[in-house]
Protein backbone atom coordinates (compact mmCIF):
# COMPACT_ATOMS: atom_id res chain seq x y z
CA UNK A 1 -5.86 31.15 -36.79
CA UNK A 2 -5.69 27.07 -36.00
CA UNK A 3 -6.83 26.33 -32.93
CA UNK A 4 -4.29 23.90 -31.14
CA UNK A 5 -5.91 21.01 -29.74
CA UNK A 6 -6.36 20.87 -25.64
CA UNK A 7 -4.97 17.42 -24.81
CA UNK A 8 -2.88 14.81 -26.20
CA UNK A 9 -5.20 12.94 -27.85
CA UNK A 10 -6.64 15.50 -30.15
CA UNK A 11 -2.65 16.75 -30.90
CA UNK A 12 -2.49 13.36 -32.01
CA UNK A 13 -5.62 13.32 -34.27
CA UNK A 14 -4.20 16.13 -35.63
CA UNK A 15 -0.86 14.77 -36.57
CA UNK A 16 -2.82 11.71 -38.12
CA UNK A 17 -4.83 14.03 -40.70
CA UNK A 18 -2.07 16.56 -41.40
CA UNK A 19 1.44 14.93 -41.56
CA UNK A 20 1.08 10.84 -41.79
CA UNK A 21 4.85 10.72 -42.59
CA UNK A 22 5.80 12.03 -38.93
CA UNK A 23 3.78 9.53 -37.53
CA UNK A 24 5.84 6.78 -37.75
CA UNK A 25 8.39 8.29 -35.95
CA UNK A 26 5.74 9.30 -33.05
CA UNK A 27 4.88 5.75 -32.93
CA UNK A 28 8.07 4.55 -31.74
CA UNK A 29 8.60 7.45 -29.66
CA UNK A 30 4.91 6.38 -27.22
CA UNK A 31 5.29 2.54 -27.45
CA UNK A 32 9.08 3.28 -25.76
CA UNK A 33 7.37 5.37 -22.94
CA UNK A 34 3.99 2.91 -22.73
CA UNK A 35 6.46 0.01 -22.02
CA UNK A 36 9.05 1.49 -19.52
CA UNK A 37 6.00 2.68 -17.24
CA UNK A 38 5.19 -0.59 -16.58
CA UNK A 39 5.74 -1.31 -12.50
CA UNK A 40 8.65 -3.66 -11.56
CA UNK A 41 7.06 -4.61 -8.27
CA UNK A 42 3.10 -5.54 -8.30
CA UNK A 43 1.70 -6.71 -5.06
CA UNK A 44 -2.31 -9.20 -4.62
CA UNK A 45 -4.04 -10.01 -1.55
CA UNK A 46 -6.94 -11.81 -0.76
CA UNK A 47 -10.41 -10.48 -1.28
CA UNK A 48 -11.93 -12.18 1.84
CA UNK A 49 -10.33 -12.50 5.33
CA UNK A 50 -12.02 -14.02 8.40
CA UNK A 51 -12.36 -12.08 11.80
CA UNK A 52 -12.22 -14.72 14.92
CA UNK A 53 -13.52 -13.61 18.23
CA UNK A 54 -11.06 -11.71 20.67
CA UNK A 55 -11.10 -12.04 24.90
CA UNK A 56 -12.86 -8.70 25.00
CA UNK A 57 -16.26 -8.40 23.80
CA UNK A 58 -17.22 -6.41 20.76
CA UNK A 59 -13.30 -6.53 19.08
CA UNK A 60 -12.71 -9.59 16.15
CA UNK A 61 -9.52 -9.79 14.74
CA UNK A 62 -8.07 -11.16 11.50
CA UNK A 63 -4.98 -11.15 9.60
CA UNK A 64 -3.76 -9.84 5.98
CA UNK A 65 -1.25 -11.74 3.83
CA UNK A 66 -0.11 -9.11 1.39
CA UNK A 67 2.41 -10.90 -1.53
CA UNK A 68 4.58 -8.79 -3.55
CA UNK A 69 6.39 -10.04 -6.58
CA UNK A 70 9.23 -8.64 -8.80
CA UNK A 71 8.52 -8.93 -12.31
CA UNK A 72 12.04 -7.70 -13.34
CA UNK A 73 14.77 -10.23 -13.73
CA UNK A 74 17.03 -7.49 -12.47
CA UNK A 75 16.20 -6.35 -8.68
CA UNK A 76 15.20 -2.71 -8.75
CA UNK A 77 16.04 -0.74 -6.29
CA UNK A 78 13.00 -0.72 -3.11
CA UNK A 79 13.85 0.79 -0.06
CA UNK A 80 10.55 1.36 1.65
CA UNK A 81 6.81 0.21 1.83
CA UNK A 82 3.66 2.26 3.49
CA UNK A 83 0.49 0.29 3.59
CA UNK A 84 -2.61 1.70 5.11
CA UNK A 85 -5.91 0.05 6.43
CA UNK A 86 -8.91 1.54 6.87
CA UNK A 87 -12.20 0.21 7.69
CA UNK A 88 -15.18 1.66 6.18
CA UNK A 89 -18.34 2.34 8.68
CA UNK A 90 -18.22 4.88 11.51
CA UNK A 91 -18.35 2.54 14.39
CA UNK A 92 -15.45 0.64 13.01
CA UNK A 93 -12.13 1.12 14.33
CA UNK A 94 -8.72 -0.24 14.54
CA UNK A 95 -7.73 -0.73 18.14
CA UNK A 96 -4.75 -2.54 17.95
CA UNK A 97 -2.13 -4.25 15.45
CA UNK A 98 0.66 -5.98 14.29
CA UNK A 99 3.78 -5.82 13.60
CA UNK A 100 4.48 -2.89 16.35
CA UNK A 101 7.54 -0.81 15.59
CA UNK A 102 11.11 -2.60 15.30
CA UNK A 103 14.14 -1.28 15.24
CA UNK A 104 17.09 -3.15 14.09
CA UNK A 105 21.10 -2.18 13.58
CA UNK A 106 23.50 -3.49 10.10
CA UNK A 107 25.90 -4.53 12.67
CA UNK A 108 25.55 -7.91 14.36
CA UNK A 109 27.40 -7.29 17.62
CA UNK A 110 27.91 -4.17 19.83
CA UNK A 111 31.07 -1.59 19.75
CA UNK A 112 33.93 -2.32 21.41
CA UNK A 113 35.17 0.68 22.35
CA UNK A 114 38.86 0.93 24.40
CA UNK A 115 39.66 4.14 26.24
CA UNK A 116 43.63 4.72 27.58
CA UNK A 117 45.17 7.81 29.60
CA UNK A 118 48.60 8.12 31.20
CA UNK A 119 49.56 10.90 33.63
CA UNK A 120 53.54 11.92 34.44
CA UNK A 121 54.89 14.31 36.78
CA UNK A 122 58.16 15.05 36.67
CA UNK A 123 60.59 17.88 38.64
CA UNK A 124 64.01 17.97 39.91
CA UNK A 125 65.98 20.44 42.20
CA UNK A 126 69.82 21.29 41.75
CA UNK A 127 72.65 22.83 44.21
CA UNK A 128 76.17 23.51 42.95
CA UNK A 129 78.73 25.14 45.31
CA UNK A 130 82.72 25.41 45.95
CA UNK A 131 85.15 27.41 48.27
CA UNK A 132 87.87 28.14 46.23
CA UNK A 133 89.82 25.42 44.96
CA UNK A 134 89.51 23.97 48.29
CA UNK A 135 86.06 22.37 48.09
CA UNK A 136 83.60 21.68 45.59
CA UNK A 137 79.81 20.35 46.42
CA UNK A 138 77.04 19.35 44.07
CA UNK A 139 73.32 18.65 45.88
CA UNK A 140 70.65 17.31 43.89
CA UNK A 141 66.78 16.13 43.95
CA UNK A 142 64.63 14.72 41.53
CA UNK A 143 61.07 13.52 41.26
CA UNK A 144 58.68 11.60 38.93
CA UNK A 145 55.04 9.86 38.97
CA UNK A 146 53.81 8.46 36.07
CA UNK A 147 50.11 6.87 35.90
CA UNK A 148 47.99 5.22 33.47
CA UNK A 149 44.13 4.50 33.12
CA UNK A 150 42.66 1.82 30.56
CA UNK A 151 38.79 1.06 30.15
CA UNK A 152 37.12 -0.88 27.77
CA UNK A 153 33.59 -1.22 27.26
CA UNK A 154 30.56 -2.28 24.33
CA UNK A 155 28.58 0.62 22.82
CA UNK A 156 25.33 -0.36 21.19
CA UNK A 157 25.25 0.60 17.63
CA UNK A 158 22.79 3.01 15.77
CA UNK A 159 19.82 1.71 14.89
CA UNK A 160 16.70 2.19 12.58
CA UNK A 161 13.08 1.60 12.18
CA UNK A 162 12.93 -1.94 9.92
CA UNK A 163 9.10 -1.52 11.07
CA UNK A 164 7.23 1.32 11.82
CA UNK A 165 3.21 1.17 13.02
CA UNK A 166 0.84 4.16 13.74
CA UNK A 167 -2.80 5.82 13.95
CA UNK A 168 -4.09 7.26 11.06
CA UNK A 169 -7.52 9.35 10.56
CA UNK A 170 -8.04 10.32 14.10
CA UNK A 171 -7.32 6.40 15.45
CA UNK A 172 -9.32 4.60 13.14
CA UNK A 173 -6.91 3.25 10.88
CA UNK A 174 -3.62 2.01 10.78
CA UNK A 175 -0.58 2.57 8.76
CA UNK A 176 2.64 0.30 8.32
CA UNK A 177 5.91 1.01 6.91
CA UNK A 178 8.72 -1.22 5.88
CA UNK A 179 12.38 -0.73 5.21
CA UNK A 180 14.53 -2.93 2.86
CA UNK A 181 17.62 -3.73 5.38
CA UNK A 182 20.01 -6.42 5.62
CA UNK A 183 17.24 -7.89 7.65
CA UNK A 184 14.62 -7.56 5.76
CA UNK A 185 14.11 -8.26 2.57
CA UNK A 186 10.62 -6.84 0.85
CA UNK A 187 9.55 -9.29 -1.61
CA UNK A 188 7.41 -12.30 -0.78
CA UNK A 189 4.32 -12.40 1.62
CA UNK A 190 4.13 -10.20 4.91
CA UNK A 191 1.39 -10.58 7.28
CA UNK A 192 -0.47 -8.10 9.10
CA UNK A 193 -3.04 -8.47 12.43
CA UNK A 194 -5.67 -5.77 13.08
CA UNK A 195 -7.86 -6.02 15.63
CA UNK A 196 -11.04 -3.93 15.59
CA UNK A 197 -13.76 -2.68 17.45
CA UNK A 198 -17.33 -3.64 15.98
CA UNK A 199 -20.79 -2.41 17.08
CA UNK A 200 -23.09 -5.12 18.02
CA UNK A 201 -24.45 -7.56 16.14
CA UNK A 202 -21.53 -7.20 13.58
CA UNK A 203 -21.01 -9.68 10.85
CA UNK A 204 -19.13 -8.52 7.73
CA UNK A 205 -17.44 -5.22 6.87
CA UNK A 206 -15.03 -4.04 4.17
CA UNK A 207 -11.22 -3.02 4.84
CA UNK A 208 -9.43 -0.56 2.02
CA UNK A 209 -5.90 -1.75 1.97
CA UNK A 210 -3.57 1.10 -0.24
CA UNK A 211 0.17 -0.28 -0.54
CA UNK A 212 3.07 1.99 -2.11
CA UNK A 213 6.59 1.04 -3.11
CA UNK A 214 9.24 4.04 -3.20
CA UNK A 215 12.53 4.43 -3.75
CA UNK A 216 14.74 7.36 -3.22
CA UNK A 217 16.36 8.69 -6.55
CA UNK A 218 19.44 10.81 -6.39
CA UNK A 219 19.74 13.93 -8.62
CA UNK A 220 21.61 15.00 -11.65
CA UNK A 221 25.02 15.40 -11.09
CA UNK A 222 24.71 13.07 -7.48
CA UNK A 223 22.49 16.63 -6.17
CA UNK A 224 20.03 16.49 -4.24
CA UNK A 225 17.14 13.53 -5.50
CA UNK A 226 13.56 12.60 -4.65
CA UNK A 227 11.31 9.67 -3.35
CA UNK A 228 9.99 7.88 -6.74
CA UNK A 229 6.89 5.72 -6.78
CA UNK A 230 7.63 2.12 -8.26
CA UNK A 231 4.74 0.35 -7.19
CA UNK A 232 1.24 0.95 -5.92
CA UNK A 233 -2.10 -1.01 -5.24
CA UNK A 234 -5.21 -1.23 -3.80
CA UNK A 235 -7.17 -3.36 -2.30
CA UNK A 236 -11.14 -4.04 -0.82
CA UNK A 237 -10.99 -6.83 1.78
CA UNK A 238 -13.95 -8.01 3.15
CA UNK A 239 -14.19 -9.14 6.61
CA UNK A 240 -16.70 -11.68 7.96
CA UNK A 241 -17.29 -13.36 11.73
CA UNK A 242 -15.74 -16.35 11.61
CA UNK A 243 -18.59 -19.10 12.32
CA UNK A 244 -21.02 -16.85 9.99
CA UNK A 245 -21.84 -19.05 6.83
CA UNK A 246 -24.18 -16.78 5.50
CA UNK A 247 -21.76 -13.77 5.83
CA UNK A 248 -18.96 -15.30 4.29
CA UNK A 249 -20.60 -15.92 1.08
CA UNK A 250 -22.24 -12.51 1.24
CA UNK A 251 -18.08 -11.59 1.38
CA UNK A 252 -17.79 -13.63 -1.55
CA UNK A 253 -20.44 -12.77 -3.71
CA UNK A 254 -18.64 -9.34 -3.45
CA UNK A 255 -15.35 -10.57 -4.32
CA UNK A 256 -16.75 -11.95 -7.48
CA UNK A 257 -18.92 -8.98 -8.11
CA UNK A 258 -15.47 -6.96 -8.63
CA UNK A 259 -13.48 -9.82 -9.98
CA UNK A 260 -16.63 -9.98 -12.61
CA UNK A 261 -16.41 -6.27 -12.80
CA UNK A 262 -12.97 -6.03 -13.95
CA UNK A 263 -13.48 -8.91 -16.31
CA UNK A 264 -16.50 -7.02 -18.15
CA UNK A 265 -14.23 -4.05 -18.40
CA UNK A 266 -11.32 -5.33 -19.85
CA UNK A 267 -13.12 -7.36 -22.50
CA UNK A 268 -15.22 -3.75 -23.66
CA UNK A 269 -11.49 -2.66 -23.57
CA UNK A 270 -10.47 -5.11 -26.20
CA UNK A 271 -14.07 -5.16 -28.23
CA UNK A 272 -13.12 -1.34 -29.16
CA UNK A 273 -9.44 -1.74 -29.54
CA UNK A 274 -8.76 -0.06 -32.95
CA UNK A 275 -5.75 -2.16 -34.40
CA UNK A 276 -4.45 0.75 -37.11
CA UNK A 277 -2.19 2.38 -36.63
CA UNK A 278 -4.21 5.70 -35.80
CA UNK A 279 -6.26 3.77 -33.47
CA UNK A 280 -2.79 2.51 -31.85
CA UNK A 281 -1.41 6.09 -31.55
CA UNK A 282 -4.53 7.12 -30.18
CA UNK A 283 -4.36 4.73 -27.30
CA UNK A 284 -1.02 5.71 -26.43
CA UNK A 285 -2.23 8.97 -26.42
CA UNK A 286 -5.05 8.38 -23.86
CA UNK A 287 -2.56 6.53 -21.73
CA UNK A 288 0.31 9.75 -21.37
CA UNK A 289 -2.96 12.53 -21.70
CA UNK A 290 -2.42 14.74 -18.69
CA UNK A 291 -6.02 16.19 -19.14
CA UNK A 292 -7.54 15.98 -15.39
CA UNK A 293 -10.97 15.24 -17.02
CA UNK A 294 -9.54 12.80 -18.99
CA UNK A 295 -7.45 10.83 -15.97
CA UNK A 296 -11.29 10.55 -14.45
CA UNK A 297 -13.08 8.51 -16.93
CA UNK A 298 -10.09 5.93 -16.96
CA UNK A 299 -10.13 5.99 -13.04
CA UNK A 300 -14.03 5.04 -12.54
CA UNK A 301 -13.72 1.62 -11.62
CA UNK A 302 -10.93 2.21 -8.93
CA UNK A 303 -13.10 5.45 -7.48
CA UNK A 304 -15.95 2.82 -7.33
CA UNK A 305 -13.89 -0.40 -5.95
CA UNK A 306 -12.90 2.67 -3.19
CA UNK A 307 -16.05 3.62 -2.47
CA UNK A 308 -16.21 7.13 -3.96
CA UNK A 309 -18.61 6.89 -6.53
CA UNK A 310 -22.07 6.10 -6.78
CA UNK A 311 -22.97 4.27 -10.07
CA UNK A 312 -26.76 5.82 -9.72
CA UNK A 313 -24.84 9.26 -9.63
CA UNK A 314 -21.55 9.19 -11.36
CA UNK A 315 -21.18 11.04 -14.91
CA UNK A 316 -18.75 8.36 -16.12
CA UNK A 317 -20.78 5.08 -14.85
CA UNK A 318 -24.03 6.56 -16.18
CA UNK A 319 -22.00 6.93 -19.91
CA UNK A 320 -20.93 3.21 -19.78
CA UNK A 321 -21.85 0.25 -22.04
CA UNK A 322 -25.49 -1.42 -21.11
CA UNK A 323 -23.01 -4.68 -20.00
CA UNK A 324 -20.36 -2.85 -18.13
CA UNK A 325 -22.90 -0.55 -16.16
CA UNK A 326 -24.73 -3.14 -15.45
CA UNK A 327 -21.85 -5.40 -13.76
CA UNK A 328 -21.25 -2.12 -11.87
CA UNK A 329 -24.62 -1.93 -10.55
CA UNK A 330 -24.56 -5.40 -9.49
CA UNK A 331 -20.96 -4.36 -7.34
CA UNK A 332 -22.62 -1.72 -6.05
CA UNK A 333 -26.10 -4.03 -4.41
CA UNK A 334 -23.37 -6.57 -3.07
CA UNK A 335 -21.39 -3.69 -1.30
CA UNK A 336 -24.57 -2.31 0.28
CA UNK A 337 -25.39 -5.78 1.37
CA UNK A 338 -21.93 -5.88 3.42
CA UNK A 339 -22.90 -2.90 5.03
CA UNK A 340 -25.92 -3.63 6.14
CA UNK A 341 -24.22 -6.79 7.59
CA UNK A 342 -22.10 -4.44 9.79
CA UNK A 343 -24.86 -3.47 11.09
CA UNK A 344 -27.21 -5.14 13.80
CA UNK A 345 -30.11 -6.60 11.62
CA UNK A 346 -30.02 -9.67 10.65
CA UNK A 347 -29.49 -11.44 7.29
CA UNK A 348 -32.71 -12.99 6.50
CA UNK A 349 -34.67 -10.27 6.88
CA UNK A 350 -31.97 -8.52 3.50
CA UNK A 351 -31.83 -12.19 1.73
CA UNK A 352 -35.40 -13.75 1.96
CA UNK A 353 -36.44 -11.39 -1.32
CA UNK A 354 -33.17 -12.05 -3.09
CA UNK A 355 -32.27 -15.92 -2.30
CA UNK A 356 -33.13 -16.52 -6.40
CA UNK A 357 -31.79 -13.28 -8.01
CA UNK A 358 -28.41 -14.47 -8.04
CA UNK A 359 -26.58 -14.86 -11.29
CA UNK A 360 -23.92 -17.44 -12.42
CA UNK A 361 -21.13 -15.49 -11.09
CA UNK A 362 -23.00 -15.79 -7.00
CA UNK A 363 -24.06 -11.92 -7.70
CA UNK A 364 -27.44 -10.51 -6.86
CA UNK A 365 -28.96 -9.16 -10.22
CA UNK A 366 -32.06 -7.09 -9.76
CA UNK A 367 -32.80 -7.75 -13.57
CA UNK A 368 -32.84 -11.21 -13.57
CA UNK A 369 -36.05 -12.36 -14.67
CA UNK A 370 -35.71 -16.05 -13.27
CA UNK A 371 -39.00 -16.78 -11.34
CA UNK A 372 -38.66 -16.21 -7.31
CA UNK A 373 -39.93 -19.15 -5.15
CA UNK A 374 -42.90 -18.59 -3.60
CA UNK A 375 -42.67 -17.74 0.21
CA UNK A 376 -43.13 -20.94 2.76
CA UNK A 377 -46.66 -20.54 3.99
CA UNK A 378 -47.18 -19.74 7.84
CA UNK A 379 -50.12 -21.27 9.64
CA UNK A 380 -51.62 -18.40 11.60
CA UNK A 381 -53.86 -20.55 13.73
């Protein structure tokens, strides 16, 4: 009995060796489906953001600029954005923010609305009477009341949220959604203020920023439909106290640790691209496999930009190229050096060891083996 392969990259294999002429057609079937998942809406941010001083003590507060852009020359159809913010480190919380909620209406001017009621009343009496041919008599009465009632008067018209702001995970984050209304269009940059608490002594900490773009998609047949992801991102922001020089290029050494990072990983990418048309088929494969274990590996470099993996620990960072391993080690020493920063110790007592161990990219590289100057000497006397 064959045994039929688990995922779609061995079903794929096995189509290679068995039946080359159907691969062809296979070919054209995953390069159609590779190109139309591409995203029509892609959104970038910067890496570092500086945190001024508020009127209350221990709160800073600093502002995102989140661009989006659509890549399509037709505009798709966008009719909401969530973005969520949360700071990493337990004494770290969001305490207040901007945009608040908004509401807005499609109509530029209230209702006029005109309200008219008339009233009549109307009655009449008769008497008719005669004495022989003598005399005839004829006694009548009548009555009528008519009224009428006009008001007019403006009724506001219905309105929605164009911005909605909340809490999220118990208070210490903050979420922000976005409607696409004749008001508001969602392309372009929008700006966002948080203002956070810090413990004391706080100098640099790291934000996760996760943006989504949805759409709602109506059924077969115009029945019923669902919301449909068109665009997602995320983001590490790193936050330093404005007047801090020696925190805000700690902030940046990180952002070029990652930007680094992602560098070293795309060019392994390319270094073991397999051009044939096996190897081709193949890649496709990886990209539409629907194997959970499979969706991990590719995913290790966003799980450790997030902060959910621990390149000491991780299965898939431990597997890794010497180079790419190593660029993920040094991420990993430049984040621990922001969090000790959020703390209340101070920076020279973390840099005085490490001032010489940084590479040509400004990241801290345990390995480098260029010599360390030799500590001033105190005079103990």
């Amino acid at each position: 009995m064959e045994v039929m392969p688990r995922n779609t990259s061995a079903l794929f294999g096995q189509l290679i060796r068995s039946h080359g002429v159907v691969v062809v057609s296979l070919f054209a079937v995953v390069g159609v489906e590779s190109v139309t998942g591409n995203q029509p809406i892609r959104f970038d941010l910067a890496p570092v953001a500086e945190a001024g001083a508020t009127e209350t003590s221990g709160e800073v507060r600093l502002t995102l600029a989140l661009s989006s852009i659509i890549e399509t020359p037709r505009l798709p159809k966008i009719d909401q954005w969530i973005v969520r913010c949360r700071p990493r480190g337990e004494r770290t919380r969001v305490v207040d923010y901007s945009p608040r909620t908004e509401v807005a209406s499609d109509l530029a001017s209230p209702i006029k609305v005109q309200e008219q009621s008339e009233d009549s009343l109307a009655g009449g009496l008769a008497f008719d009477g005669g004495y022989g041919h003598l005399a005839n008599a004829h006694f009548g009465v009548d009555k009528a009341e008519k009224s009428s009632r006009s008001e007019t008067y403006d009724r506001l018209p219905s309105v929605q949220a164009v911005t909605a702001a909340g809490s999220i995970d118990r208070g210490s984050g903050v979420y922000f959604k976005l409607r696409w209304t004749a008001t508001q269009v969602l392309e372009g940059e929008k700006r966002f203020e948080l203002t956070l608490s810090v413990p004391l002594g706080w100098r640099a900490g790291m934000i996760d920023v996760d943006v989504e773009a949805s759409a709602f998609r109506d059924g077969f047949g115009g029945i019923g439909g669902s919301d449909q992801l068109i665009g997602q991102a995320h983001f590490t922001v790193v936050a330093f106290r404005s007047g801090d020089a020696d925190a805000r290029e700690a902030a940046w050494d990180l952002a070029n640790a990652e930007r680094h990072l992602r560098r070293v990983h795309e060019n392994s990418k390319e270094d073991k691209h397999d051009r044939s048309l096996p190897g081709l088929i193949r890649s496709f494969a990886v990209k539409l496999d629907l194997n959970e274990e499979a969706a991990v590996e590719n995913k290790w470099i966003e799980r450790l930009v997030s902060g959910r993996a621990d390149p000491h620990l991780d299965k898939v960072i431990v597997k890794l190229p010497m180079k790419l391993r190593l660029a993920a080690l040094k991420y990993n020493d430049c984040v621990q050096m922001i969090e000790r920063l959020g703390q209340t110790r101070r920076l020279s007592a973390l840099t005085s060891t490490r001032a010489n161990q940084y590479n040509d990219y400004g990241v801290y590289d345990p390995l480098d083996a260029s010599p360390m100057k030799a500590p001033a000497m105190v005079n103990s006397r």
